[in-house]
C-alpha atoms as a PDB file:
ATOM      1  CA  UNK A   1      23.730-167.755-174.451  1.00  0.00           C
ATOM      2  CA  UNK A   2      19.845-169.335-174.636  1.00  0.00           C
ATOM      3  CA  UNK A   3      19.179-172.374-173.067  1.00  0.00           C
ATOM      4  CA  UNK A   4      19.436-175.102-174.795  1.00  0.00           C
ATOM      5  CA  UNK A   5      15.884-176.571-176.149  1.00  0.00           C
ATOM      6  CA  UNK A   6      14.975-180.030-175.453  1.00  0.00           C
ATOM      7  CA  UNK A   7      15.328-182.844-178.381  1.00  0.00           C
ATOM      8  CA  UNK A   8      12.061-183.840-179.562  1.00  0.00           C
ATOM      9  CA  UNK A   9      11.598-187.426-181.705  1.00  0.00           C
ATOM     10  CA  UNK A  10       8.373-187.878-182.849  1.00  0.00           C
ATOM     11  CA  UNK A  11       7.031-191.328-183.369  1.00  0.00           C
ATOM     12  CA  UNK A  12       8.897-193.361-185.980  1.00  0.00           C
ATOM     13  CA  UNK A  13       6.946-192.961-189.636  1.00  0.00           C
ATOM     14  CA  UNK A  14       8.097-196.717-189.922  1.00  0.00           C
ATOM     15  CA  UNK A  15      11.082-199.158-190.264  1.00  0.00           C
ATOM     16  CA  UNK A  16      14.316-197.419-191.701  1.00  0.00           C
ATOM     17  CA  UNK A  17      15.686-199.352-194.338  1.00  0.00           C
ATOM     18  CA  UNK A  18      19.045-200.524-194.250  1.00  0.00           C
ATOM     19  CA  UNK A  19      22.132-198.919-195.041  1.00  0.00           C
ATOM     20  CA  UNK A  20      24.460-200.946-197.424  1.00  0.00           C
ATOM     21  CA  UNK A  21      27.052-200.495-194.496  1.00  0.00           C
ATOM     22  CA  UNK A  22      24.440-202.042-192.120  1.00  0.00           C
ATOM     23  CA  UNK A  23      24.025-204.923-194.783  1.00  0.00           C
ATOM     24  CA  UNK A  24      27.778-205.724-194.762  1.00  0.00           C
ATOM     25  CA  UNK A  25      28.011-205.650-190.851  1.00  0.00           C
ATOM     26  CA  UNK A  26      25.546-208.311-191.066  1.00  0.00           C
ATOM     27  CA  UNK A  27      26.816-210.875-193.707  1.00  0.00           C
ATOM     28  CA  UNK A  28      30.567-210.736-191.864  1.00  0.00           C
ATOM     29  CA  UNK A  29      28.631-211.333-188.811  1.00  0.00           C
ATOM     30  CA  UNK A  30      27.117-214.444-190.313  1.00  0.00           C
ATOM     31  CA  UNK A  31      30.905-215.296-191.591  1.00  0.00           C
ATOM     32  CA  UNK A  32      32.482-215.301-188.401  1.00  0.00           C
ATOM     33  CA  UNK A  33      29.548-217.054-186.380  1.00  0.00           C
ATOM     34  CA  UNK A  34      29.062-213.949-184.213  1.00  0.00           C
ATOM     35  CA  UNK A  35      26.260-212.514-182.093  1.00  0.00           C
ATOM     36  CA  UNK A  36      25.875-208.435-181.551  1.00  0.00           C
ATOM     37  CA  UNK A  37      25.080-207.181-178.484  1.00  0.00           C
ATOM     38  CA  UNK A  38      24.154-203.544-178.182  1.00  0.00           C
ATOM     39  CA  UNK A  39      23.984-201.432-174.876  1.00  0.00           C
ATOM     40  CA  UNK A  40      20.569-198.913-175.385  1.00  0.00           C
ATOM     41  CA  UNK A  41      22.936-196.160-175.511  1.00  0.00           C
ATOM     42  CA  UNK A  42      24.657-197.086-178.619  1.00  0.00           C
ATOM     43  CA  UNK A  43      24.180-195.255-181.808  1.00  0.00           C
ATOM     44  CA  UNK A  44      20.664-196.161-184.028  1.00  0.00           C
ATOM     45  CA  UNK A  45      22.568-197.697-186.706  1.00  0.00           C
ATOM     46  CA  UNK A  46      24.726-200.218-184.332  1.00  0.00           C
ATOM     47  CA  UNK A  47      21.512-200.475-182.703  1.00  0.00           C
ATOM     48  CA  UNK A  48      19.893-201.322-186.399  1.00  0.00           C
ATOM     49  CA  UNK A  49      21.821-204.765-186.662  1.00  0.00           C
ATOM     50  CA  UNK A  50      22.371-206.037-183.109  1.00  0.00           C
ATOM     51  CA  UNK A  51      20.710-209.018-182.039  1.00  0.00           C
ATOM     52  CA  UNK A  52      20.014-208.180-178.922  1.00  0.00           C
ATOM     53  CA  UNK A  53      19.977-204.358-177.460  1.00  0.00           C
ATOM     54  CA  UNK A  54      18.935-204.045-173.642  1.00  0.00           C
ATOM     55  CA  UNK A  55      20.527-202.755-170.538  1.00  0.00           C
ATOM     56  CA  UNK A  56      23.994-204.562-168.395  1.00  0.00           C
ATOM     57  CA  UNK A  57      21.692-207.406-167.226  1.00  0.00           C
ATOM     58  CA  UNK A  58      20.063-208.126-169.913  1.00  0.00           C
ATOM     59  CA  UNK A  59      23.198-208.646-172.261  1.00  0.00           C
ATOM     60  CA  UNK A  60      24.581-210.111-169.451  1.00  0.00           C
ATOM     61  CA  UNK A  61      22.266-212.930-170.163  1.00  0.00           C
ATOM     62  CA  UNK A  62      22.581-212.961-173.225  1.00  0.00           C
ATOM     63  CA  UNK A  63      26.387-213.104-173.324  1.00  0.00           C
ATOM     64  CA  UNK A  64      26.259-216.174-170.597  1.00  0.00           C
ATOM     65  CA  UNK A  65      23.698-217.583-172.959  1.00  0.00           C
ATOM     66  CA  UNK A  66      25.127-217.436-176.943  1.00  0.00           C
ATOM     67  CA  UNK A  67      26.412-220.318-178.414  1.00  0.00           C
ATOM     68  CA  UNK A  68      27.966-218.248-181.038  1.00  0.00           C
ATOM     69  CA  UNK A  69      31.718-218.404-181.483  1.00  0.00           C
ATOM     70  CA  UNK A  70      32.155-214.562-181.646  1.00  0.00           C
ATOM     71  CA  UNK A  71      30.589-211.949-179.192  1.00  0.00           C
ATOM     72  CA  UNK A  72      30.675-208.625-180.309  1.00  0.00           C
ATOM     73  CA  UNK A  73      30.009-205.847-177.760  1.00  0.00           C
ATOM     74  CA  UNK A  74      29.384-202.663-178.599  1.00  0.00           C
ATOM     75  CA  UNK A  75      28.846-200.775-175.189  1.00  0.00           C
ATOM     76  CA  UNK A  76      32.314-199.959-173.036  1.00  0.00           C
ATOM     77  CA  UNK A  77      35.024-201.737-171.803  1.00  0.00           C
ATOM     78  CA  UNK A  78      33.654-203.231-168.785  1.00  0.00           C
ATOM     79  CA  UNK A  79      30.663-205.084-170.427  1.00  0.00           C
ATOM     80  CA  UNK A  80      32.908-206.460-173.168  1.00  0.00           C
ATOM     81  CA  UNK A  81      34.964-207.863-170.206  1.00  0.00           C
ATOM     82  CA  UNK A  82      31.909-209.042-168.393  1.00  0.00           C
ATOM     83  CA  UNK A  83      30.848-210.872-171.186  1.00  0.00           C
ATOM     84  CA  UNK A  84      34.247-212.474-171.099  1.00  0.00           C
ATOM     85  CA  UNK A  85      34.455-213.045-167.752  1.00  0.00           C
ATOM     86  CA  UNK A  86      31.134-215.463-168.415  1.00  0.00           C
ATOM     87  CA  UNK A  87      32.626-216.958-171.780  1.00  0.00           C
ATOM     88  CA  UNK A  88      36.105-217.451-171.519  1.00  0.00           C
ATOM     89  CA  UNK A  89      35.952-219.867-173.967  1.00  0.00           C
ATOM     90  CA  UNK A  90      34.449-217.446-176.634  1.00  0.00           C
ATOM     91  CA  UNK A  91      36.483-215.278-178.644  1.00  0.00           C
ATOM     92  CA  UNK A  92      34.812-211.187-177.423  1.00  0.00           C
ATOM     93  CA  UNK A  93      35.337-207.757-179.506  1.00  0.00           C
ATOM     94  CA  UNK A  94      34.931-204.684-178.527  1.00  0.00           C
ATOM     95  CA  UNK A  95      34.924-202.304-181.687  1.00  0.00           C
ATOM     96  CA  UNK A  96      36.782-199.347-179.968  1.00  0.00           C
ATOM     97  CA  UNK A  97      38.905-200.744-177.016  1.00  0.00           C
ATOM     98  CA  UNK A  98      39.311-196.846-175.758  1.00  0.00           C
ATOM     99  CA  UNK A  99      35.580-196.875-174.906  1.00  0.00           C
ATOM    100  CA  UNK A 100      36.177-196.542-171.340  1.00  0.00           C
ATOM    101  CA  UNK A 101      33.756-195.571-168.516  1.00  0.00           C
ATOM    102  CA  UNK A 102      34.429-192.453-166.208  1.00  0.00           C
ATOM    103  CA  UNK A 103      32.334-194.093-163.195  1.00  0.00           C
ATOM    104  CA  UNK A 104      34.667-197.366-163.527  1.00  0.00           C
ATOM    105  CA  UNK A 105      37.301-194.963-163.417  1.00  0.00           C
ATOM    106  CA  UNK A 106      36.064-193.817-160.320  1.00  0.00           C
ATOM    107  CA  UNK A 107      37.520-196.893-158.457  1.00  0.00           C
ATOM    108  CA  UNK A 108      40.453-198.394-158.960  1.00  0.00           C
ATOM    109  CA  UNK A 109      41.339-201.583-157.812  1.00  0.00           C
ATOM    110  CA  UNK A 110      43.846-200.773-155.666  1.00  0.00           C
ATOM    111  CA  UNK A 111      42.122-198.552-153.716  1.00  0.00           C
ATOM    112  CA  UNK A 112      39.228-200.921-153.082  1.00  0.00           C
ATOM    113  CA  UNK A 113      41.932-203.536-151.927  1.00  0.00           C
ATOM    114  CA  UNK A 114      42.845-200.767-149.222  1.00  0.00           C
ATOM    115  CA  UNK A 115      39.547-200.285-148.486  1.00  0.00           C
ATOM    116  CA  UNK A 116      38.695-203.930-147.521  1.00  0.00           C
ATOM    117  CA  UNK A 117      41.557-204.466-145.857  1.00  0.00           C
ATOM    118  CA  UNK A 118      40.834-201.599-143.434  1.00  0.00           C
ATOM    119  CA  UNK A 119      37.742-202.984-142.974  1.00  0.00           C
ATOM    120  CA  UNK A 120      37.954-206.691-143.165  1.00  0.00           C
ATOM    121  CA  UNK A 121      34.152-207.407-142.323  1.00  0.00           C
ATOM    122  CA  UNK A 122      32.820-204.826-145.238  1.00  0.00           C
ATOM    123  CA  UNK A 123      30.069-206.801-148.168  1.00  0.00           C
ATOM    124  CA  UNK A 124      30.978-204.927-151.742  1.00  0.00           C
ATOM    125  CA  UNK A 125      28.130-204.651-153.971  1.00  0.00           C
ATOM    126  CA  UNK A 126      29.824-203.510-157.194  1.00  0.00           C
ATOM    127  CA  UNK A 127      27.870-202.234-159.612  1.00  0.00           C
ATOM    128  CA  UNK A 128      28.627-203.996-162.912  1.00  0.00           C
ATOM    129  CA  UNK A 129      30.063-200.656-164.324  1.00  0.00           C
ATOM    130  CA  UNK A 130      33.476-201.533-162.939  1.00  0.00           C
ATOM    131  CA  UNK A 131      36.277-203.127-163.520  1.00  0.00           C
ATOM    132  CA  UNK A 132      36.888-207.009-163.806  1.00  0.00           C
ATOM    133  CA  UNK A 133      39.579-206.327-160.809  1.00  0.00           C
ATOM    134  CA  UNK A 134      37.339-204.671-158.997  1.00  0.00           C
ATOM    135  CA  UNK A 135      34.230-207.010-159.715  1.00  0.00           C
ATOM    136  CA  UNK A 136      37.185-209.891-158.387  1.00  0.00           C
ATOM    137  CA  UNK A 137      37.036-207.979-155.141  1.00  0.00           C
ATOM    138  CA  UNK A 138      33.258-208.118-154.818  1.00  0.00           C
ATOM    139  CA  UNK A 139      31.189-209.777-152.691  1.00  0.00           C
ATOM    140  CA  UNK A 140      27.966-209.733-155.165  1.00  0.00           C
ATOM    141  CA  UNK A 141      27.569-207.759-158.832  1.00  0.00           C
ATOM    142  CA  UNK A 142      24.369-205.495-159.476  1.00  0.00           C
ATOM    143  CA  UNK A 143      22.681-203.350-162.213  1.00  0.00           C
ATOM    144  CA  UNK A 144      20.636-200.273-161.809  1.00  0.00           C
ATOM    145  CA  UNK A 145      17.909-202.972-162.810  1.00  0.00           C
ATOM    146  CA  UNK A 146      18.514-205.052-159.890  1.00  0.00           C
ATOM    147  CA  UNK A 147      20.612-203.208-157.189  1.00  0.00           C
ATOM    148  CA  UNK A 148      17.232-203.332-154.591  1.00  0.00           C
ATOM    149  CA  UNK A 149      16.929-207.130-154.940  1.00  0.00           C
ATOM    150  CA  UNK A 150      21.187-207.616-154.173  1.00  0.00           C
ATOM    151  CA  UNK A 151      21.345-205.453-151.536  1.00  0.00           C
ATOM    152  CA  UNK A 152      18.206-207.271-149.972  1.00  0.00           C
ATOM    153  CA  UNK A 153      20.251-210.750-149.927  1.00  0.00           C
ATOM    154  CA  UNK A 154      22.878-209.426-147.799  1.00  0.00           C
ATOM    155  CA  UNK A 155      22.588-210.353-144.253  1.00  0.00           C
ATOM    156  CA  UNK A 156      21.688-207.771-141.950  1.00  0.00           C
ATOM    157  CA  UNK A 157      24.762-207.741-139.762  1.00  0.00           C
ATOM    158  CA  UNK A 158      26.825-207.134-142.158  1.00  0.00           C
ATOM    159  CA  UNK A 159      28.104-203.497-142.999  1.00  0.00           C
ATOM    160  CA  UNK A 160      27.636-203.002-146.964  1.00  0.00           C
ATOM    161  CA  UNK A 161      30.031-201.055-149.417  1.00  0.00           C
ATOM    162  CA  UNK A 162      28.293-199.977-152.378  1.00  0.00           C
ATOM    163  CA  UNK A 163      30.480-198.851-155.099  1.00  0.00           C
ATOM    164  CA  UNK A 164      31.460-197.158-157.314  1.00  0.00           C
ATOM    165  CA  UNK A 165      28.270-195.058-158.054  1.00  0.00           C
ATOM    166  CA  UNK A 166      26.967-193.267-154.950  1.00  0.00           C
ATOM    167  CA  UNK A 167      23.693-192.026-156.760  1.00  0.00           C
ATOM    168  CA  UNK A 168      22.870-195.467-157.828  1.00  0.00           C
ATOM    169  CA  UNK A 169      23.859-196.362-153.942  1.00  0.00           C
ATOM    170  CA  UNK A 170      21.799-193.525-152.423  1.00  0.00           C
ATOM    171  CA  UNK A 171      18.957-194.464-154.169  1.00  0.00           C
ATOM    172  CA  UNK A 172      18.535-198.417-153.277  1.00  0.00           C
ATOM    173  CA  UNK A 173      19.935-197.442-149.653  1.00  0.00           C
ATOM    174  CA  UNK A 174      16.461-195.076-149.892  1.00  0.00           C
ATOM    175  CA  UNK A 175      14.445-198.045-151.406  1.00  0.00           C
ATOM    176  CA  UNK A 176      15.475-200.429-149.224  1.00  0.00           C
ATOM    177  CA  UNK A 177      16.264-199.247-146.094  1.00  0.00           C
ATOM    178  CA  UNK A 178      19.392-200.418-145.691  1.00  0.00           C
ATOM    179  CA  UNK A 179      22.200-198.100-144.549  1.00  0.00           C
ATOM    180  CA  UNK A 180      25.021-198.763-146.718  1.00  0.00           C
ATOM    181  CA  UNK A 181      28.766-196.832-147.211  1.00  0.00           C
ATOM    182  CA  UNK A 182      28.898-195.550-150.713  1.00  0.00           C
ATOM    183  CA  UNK A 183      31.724-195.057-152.776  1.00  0.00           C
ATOM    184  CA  UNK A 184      32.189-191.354-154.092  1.00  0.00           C
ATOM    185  CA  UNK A 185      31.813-192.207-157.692  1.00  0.00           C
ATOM    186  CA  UNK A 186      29.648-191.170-160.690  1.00  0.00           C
ATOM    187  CA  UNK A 187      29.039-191.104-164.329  1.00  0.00           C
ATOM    188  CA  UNK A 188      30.135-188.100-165.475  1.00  0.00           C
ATOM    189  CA  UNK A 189      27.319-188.192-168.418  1.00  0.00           C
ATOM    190  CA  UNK A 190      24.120-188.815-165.849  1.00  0.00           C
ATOM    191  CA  UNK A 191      24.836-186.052-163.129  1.00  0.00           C
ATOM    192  CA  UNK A 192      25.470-182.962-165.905  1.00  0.00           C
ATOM    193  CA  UNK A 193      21.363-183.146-165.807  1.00  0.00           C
ATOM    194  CA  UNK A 194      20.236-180.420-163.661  1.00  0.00           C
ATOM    195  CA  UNK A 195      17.267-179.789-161.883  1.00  0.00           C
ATOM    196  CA  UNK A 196      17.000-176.487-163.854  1.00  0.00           C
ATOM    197  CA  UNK A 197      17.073-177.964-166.994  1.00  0.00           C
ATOM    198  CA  UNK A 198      14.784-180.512-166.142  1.00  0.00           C
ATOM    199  CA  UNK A 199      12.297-178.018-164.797  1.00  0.00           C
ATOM    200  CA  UNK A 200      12.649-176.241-168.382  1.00  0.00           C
ATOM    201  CA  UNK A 201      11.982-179.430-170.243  1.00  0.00           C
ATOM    202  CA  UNK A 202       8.772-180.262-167.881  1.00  0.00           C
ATOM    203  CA  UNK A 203       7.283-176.386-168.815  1.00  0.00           C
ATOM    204  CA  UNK A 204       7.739-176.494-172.680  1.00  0.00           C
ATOM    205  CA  UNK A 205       6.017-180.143-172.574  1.00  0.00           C
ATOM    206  CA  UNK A 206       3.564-179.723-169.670  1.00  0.00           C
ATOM    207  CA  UNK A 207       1.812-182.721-168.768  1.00  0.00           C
ATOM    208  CA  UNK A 208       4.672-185.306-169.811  1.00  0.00           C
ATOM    209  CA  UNK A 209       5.609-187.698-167.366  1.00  0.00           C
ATOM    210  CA  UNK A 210       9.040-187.848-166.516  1.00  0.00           C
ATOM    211  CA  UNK A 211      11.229-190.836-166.341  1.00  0.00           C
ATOM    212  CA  UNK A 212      15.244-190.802-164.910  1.00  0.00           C
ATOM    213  CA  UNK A 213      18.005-193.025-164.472  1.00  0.00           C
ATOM    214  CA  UNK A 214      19.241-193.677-160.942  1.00  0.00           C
ATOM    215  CA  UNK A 215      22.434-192.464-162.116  1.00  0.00           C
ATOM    216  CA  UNK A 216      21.322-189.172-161.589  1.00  0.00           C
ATOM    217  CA  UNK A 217      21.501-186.672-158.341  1.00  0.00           C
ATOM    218  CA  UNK A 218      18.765-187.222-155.746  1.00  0.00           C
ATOM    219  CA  UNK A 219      17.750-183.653-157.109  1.00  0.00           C
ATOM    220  CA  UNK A 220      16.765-184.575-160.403  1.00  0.00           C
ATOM    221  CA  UNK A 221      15.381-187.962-159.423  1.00  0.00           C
ATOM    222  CA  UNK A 222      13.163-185.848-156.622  1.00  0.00           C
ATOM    223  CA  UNK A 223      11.695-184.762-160.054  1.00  0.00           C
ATOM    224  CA  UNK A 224      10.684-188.106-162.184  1.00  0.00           C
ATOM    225  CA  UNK A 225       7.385-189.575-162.028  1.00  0.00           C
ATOM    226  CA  UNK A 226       9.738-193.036-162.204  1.00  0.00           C
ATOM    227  CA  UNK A 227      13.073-193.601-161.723  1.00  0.00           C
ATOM    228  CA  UNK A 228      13.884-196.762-163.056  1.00  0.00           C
ATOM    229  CA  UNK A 229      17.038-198.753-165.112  1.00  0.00           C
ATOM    230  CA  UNK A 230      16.696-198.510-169.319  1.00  0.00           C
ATOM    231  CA  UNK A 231      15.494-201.893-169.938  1.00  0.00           C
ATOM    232  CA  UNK A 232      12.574-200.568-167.216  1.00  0.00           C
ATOM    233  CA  UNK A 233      11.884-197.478-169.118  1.00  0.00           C
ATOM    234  CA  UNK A 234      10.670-199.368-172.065  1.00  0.00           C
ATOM    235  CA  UNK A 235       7.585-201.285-169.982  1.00  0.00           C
ATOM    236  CA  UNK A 236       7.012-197.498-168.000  1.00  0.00           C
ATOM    237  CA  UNK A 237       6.932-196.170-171.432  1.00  0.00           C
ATOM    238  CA  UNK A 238       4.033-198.967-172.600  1.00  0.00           C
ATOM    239  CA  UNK A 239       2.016-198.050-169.638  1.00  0.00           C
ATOM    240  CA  UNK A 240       1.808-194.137-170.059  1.00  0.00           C
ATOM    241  CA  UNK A 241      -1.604-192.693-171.529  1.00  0.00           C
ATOM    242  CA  UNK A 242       0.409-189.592-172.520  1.00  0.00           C
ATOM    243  CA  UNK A 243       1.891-188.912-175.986  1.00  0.00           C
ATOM    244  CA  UNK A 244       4.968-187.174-175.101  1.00  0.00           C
ATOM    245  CA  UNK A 245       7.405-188.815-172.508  1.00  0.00           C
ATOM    246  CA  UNK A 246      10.667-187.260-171.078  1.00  0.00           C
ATOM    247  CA  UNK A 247      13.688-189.077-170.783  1.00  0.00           C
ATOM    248  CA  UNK A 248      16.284-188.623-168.249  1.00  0.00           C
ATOM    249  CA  UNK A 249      19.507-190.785-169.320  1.00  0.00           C
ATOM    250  CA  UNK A 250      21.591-190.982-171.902  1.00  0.00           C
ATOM    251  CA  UNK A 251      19.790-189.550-175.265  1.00  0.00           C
ATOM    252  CA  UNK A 252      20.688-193.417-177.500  1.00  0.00           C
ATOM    253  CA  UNK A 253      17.903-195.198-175.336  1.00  0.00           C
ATOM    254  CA  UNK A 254      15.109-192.949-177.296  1.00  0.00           C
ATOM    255  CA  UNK A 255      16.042-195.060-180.370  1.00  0.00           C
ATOM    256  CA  UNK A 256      15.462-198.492-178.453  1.00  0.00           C
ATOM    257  CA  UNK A 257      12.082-196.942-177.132  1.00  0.00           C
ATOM    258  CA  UNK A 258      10.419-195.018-180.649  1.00  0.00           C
ATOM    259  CA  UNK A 259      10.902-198.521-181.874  1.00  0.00           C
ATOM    260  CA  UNK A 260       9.370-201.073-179.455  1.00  0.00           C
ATOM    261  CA  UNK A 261       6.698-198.087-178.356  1.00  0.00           C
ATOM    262  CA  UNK A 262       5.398-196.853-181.485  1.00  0.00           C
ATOM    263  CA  UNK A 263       3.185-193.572-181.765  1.00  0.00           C
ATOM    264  CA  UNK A 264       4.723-192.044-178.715  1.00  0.00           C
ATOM    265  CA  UNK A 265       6.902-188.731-178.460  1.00  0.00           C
ATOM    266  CA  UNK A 266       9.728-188.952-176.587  1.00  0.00           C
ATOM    267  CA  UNK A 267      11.940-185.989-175.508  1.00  0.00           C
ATOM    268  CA  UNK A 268      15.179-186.202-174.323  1.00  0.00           C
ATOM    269  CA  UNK A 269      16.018-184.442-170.911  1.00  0.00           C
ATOM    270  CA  UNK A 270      18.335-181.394-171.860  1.00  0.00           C
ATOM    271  CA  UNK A 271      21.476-180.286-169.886  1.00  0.00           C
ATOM    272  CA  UNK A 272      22.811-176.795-168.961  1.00  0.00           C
ATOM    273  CA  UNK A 273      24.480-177.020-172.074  1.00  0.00           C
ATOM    274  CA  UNK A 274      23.412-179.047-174.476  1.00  0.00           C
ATOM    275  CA  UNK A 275      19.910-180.441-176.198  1.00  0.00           C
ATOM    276  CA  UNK A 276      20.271-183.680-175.473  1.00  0.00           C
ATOM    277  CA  UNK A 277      22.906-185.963-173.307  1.00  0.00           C
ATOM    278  CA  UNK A 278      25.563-188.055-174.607  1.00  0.00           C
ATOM    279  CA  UNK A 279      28.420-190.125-173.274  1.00  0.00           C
ATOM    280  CA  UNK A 280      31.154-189.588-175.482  1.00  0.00           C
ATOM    281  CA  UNK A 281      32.857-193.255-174.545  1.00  0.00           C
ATOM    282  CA  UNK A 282      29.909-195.438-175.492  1.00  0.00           C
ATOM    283  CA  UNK A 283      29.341-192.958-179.224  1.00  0.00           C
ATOM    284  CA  UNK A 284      33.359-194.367-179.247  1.00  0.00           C
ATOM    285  CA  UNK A 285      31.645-196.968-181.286  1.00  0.00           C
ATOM    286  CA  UNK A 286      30.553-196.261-184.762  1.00  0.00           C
ATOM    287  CA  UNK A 287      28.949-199.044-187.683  1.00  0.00           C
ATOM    288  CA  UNK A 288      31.970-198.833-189.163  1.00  0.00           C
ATOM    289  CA  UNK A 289      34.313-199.496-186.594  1.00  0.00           C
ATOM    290  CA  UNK A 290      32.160-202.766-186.011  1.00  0.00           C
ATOM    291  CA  UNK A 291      32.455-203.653-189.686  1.00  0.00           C
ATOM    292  CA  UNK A 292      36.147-203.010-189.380  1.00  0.00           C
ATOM    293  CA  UNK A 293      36.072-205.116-186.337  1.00  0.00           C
ATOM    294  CA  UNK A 294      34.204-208.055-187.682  1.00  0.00           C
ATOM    295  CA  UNK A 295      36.477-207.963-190.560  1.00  0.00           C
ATOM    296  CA  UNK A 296      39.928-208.256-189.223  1.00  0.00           C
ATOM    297  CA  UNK A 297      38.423-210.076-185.718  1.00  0.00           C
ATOM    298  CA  UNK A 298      39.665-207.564-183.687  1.00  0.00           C
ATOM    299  CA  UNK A 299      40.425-205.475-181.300  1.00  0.00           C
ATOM    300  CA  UNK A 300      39.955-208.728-178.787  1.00  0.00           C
ATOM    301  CA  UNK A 301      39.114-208.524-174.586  1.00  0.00           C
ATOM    302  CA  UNK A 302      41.962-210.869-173.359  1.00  0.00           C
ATOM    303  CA  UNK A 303      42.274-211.207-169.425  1.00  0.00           C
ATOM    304  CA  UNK A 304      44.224-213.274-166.949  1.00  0.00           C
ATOM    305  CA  UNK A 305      42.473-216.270-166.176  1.00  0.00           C
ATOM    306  CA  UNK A 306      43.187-215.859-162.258  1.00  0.00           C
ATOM    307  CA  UNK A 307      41.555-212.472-162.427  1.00  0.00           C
ATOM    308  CA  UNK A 308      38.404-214.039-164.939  1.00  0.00           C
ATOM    309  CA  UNK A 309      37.791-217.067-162.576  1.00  0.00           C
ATOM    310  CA  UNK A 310      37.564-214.620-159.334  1.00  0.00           C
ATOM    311  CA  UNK A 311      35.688-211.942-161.070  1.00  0.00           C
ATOM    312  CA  UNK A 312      32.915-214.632-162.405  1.00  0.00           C
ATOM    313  CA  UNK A 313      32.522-215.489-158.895  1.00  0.00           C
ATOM    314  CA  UNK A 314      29.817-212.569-157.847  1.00  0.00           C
ATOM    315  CA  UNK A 315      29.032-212.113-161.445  1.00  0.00           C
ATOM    316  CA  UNK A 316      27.619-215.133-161.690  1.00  0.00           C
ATOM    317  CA  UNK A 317      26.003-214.681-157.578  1.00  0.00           C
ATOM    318  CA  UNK A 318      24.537-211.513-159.096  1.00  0.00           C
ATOM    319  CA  UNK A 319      23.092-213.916-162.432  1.00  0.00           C
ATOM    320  CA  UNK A 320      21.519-216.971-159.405  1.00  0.00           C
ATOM    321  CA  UNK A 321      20.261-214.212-157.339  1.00  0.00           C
ATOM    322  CA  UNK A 322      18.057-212.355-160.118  1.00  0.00           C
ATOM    323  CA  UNK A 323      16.539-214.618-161.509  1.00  0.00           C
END
């Protein structure tokens, strides 16, 4: 069997017109008084009628910040519960309620319980793809965005636990310094890039700079000319001379980036086995599940209060300490 060849999108010819489906999304969005957030790895025509499409932080933000009845989040599970845990108030969708995450899978609750209460004196820095029970066992919340800048506020005497990602966790520890435990979890999406197939993707496009997620192995970030979170990629991408960039994450963020860096080619960093990298939970979304979901104002994020108030606790830490 051939290698797979890398995806290639060429710069956008212009703005796509929308789709009729697109145009009813957006009038029972203005019915119900709802805003759209989008994670960059959603599909392009989700991403088409979002109001606002960035990375966890950033619609993190944005979620704390709406005043709009109805939040609609079309990413996974855990952000549509994140953006609950900051609006309890606010009624939150999530068009496809099976649109799990395999690295929030990766730690359960009760085996982070366990954990700290071995070790009583441990700091958990949870990355924000996790659970809202685990986030209510966290010391501090962090994105791939900001992971460097949490870890820095911790004191110095205190032993860290970074979880649940431990390529995410290798990497700041590298950044920063700072010796930390990490949890043995990953996404299952960001560490099927290889260095092999990376290598192949650098020799057909010689000369294109390479950016990766910190989701993937040290071996493929050893690699990048940046490693960097998505809503990062887009101001790398601005400051490259080249005309051809390689991307290293999930293949929906090349959308987000032909259309707020026009004239650029951007290819998307193959796999062992396939062109181009997708996480099967976040495509769990489609346009019309989100029309369906606009329309009958479900399927709804409910959650204990107990568990919301706790797990707002270093959510909103994580929001005070990055700004």
């Amino acid at each position: 069997m051939p290698a797979p060849v890398p995806a290639v999108f060429p710069p956008l010819p212009g703005p796509a017109p929308l789709s009729d489906l697109q145009r009813e999304v957006l009038e029972l969005k203005r019915r119900a008084d709802a805003v759209i957030l989008a994670h960059n790895y959603q599909c392009e025509d989700i991403q088409g009628v979002a109001d606002f499409v960035g990375d966890s932080l950033g619609l993190a933000y944005k979620a704390a910040e709406t005043t709009a009845s109805t939040i609609v989040f079309c990413g996974v599970h855990f952000m549509a519960e994140t953006a609950k845990i900051v609006n309890p108030g606010k009624r939150v969708l999530l068009p496809d309620l099976e649109a799990g995450c395999s690295l929030a899978d990766s730690c359960p609750a009760d085996r982070l319980a366990r954990e700290k209460a071995a070790n009583p004196g441990l700091a958990v820095v949870a990355y924000i793809n996790c659970s809202a029970a685990v986030k209510a066992l966290s010391d501090v919340i962090c994105t791939s965005g900001n992971a460097s800048r949490i870890v820095e506020r911790i004191p110095a005497d205190r032993e860290i636990l970074f979880v649940p990602d431990q390529n995410l966790g290798q990497w700041v520890s590298q950044r920063t310094g700072r010796r930390m435990r990490c949890w043995p979890g990953s996404c299952y999406a960001h560490v099927q890039f290889t260095p092999t197939a990376l290598l192949r993707a650098k020799a057909l496009h010689p000369g294109a700079p390479v950016v990766a997620h910190p989701e993937c192995t040290e071996a493929v970030r050893a690699l990048a000319d940046e490693v960097c979170s998505t809503e990062l990629m887009v101001a790398w991408a601005k400051r490259q001379s080249a005309d051809t960039l390689i991307v290293t994450t999930e293949s929906g963020m090349i959308h987000r980036l032909r259309r707020e860096v026009p004239g650029k080619t951007f290819v998307a960093a193959p796999t062992d086995r396939c062109s181009c990298n997708e996480c099967r939970y976040m495509k769990m979304n489609t346009l019309a599940k989100l029309r369906d979901c606009l329309a009958s104002g479900g399927p709804e994020i409910h959650m204990d209060e107990t568990l919301r108030a706790r797990a707002e606790v270093p959510l909103r830490r994580m929001l005070d300490w990055s700004k």
